[in-house]
N, C-alpha and C. Protein backbone atom coordinates (compact mmCIF):
# COMPACT_ATOMS: atom_id res chain seq x y z
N UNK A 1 0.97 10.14 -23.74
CA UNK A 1 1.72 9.34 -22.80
C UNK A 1 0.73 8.73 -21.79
N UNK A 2 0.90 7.63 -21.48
CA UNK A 2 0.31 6.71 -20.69
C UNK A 2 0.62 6.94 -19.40
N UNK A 3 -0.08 7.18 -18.22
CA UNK A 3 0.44 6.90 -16.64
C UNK A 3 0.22 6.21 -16.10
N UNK A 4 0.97 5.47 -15.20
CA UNK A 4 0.55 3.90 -15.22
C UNK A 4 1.14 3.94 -13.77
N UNK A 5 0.26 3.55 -12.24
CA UNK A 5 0.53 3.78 -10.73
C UNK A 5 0.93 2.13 -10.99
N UNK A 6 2.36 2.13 -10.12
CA UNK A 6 2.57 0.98 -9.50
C UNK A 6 2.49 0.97 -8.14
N UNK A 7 2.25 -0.17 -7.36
CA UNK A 7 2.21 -0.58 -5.85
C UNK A 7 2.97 -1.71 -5.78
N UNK A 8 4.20 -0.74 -4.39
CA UNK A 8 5.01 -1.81 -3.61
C UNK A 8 4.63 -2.07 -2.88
N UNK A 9 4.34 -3.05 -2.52
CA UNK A 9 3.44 -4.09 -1.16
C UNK A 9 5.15 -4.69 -0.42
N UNK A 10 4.83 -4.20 0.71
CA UNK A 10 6.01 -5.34 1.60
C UNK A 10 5.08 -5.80 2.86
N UNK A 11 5.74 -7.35 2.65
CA UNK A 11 4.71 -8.28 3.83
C UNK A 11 5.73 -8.05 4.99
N UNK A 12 5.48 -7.62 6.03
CA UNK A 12 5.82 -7.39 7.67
C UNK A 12 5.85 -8.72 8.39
N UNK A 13 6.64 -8.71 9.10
CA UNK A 13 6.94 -10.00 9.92
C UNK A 13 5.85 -9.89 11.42
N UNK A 14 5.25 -8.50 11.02
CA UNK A 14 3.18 -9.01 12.14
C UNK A 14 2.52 -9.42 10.85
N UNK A 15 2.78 -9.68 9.37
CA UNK A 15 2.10 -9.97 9.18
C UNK A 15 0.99 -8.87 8.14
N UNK A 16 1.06 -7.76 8.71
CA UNK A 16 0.24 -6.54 7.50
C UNK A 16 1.53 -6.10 6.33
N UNK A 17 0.43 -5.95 5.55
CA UNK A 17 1.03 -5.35 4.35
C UNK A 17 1.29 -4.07 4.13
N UNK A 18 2.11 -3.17 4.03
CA UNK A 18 2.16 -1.80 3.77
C UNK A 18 2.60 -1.58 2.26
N UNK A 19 1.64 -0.44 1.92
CA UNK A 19 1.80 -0.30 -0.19
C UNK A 19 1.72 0.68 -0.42
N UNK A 20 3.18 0.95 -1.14
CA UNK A 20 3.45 2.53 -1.66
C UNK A 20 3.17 2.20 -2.95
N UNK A 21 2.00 3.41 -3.43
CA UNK A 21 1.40 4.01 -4.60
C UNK A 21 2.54 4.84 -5.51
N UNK A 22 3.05 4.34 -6.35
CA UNK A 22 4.23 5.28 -7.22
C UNK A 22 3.79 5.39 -8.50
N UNK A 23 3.77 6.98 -9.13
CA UNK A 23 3.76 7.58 -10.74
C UNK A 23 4.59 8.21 -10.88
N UNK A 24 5.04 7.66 -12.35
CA UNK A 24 5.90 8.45 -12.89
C UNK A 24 7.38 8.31 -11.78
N UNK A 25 7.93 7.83 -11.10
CA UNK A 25 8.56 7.87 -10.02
C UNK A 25 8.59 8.60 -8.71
N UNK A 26 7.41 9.12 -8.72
CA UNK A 26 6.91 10.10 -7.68
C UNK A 26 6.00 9.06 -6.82
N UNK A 27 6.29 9.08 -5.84
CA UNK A 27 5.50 8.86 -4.43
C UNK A 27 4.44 8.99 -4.38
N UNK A 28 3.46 8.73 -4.09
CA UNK A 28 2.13 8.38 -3.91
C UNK A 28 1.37 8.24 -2.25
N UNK A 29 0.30 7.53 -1.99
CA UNK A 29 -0.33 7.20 -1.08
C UNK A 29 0.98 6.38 -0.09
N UNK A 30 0.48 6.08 1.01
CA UNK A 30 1.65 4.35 1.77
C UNK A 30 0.29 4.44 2.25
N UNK A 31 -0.11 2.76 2.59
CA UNK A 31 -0.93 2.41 2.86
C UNK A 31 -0.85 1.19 3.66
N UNK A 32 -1.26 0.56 5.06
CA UNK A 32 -1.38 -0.58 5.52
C UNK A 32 -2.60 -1.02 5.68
N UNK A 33 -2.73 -2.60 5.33
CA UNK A 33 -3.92 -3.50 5.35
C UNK A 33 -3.00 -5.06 5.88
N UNK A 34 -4.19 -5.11 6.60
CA UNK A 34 -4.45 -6.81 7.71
C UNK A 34 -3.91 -7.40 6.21
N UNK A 35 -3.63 -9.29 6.73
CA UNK A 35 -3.30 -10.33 5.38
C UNK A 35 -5.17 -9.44 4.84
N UNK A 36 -6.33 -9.92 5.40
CA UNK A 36 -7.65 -10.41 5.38
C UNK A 36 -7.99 -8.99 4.24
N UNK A 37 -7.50 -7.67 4.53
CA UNK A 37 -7.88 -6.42 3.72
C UNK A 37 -7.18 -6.48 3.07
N UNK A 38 -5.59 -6.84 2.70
CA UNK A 38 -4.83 -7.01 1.52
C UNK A 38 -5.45 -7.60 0.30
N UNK A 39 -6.03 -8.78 0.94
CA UNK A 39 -6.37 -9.95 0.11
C UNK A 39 -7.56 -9.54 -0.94
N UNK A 40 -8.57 -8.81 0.00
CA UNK A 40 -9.29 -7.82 -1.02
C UNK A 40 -9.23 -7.04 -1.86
N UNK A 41 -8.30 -6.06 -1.35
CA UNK A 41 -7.98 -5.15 -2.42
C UNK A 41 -7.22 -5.33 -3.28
N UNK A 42 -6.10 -6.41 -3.18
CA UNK A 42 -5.36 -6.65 -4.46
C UNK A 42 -6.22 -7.34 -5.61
N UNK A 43 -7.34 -7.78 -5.22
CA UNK A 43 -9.08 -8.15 -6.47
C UNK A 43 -9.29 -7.30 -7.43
N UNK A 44 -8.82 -5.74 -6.90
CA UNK A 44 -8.69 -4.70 -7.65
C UNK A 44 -7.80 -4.09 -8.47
N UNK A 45 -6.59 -5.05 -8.36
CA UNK A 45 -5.71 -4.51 -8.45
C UNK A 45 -4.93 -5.46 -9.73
N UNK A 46 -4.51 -4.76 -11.17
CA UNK A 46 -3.90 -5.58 -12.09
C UNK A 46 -2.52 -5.83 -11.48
N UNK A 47 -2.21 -6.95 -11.29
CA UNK A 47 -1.10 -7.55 -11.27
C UNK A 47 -0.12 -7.25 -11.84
N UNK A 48 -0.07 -6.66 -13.43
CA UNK A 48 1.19 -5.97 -13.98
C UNK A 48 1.90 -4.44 -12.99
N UNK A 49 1.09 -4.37 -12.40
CA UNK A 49 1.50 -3.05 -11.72
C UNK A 49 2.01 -3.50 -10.05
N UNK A 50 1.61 -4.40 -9.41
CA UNK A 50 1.68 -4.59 -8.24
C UNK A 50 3.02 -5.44 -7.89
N UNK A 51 3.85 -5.43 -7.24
CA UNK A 51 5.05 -5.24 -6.93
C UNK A 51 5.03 -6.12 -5.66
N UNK A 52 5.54 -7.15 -5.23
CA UNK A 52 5.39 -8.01 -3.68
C UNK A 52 6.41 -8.24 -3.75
N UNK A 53 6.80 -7.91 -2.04
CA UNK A 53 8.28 -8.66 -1.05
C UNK A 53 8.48 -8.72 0.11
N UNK A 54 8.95 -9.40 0.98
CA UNK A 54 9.15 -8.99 2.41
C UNK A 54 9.92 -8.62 2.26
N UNK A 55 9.69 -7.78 3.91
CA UNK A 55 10.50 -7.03 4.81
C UNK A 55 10.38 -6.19 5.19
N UNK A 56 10.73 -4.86 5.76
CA UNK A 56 10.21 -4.12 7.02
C UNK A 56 9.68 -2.66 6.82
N UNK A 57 8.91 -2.10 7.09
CA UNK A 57 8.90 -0.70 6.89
C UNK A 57 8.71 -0.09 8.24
N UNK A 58 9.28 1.09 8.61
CA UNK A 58 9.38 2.28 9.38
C UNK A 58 8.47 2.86 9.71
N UNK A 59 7.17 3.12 8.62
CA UNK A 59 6.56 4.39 8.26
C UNK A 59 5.62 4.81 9.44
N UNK A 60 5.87 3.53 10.69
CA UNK A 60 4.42 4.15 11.81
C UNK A 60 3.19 3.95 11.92
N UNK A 61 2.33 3.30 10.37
CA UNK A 61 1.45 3.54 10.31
C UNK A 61 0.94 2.19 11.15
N UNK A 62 -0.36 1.95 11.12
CA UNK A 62 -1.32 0.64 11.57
C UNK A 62 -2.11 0.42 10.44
N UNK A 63 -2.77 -0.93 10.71
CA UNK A 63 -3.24 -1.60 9.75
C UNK A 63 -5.01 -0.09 9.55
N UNK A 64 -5.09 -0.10 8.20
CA UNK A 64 -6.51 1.03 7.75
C UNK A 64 -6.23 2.46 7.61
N UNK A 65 -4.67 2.53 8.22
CA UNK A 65 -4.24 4.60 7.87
C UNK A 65 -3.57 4.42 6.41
N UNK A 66 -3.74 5.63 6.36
CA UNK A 66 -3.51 6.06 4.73
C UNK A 66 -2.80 7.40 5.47
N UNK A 67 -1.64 7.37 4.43
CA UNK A 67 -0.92 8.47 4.33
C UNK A 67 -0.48 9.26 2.94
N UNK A 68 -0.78 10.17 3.10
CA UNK A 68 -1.35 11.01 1.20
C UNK A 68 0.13 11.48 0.77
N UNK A 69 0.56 11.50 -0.12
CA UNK A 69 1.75 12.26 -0.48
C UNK A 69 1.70 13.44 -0.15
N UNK A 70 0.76 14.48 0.32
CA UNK A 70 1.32 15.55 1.16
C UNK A 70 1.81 15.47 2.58
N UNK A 71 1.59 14.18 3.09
CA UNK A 71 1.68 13.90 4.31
C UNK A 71 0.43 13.73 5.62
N UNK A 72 -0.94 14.27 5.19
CA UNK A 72 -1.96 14.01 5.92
C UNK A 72 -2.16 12.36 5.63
N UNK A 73 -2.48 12.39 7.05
CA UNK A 73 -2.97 10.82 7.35
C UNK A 73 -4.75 10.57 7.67
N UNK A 74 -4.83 9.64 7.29
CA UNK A 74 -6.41 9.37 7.08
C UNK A 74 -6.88 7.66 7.48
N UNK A 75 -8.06 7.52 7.53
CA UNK A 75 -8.27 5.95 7.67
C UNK A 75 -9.41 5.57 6.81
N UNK A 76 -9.07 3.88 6.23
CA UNK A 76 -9.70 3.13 5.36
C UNK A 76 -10.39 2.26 6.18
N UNK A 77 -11.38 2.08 6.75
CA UNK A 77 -12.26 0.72 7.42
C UNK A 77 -11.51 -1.02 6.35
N UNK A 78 -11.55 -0.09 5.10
CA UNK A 78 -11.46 -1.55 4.24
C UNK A 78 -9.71 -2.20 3.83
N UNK A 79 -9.61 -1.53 4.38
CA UNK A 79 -8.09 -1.96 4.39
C UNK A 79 -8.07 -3.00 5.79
N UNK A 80 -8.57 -2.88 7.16
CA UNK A 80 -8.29 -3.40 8.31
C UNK A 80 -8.58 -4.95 7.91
């Protein structure tokens, strides 16, 4: 069997992107990046898997934190 991570990207009305990492239907990373760090990392990123839409998320974070599916939070320089 194949595992295959998709990312929901939702564009925010400031403008950053926040992207939940999902396998298998399980939850993953959430992640926010600036338009400018989005734009990079989706270079990396196959398009069959990546998922785009507006509208709003809750989650707290700022543009470069990473939040792990156990719940520790962390920061990416390359995301900002």
């Amino acid at each position: 069997m194949k595992v295959e991570m998709h990312f929901y990207a939702t564009k925010t009305v400031d403008s950053n992107v926040h992207v939940q990492n999902v396998v298998m239907g399980l939850m993953g990373q959430h992640h926010v990046h600036t338009p400018k760090g989005f734009e990079k990392w989706i270079a990396e990123i196959d398009e069959q898997y990546l998922h785009i839409s507006d509208g709003e998320c809750s989650c707290g974070l700022q543009p470069g934190q990473v939040r792990s599916h156990s719940g520790k939070v962390t920061f990416n320089e390359e995301f900002k």
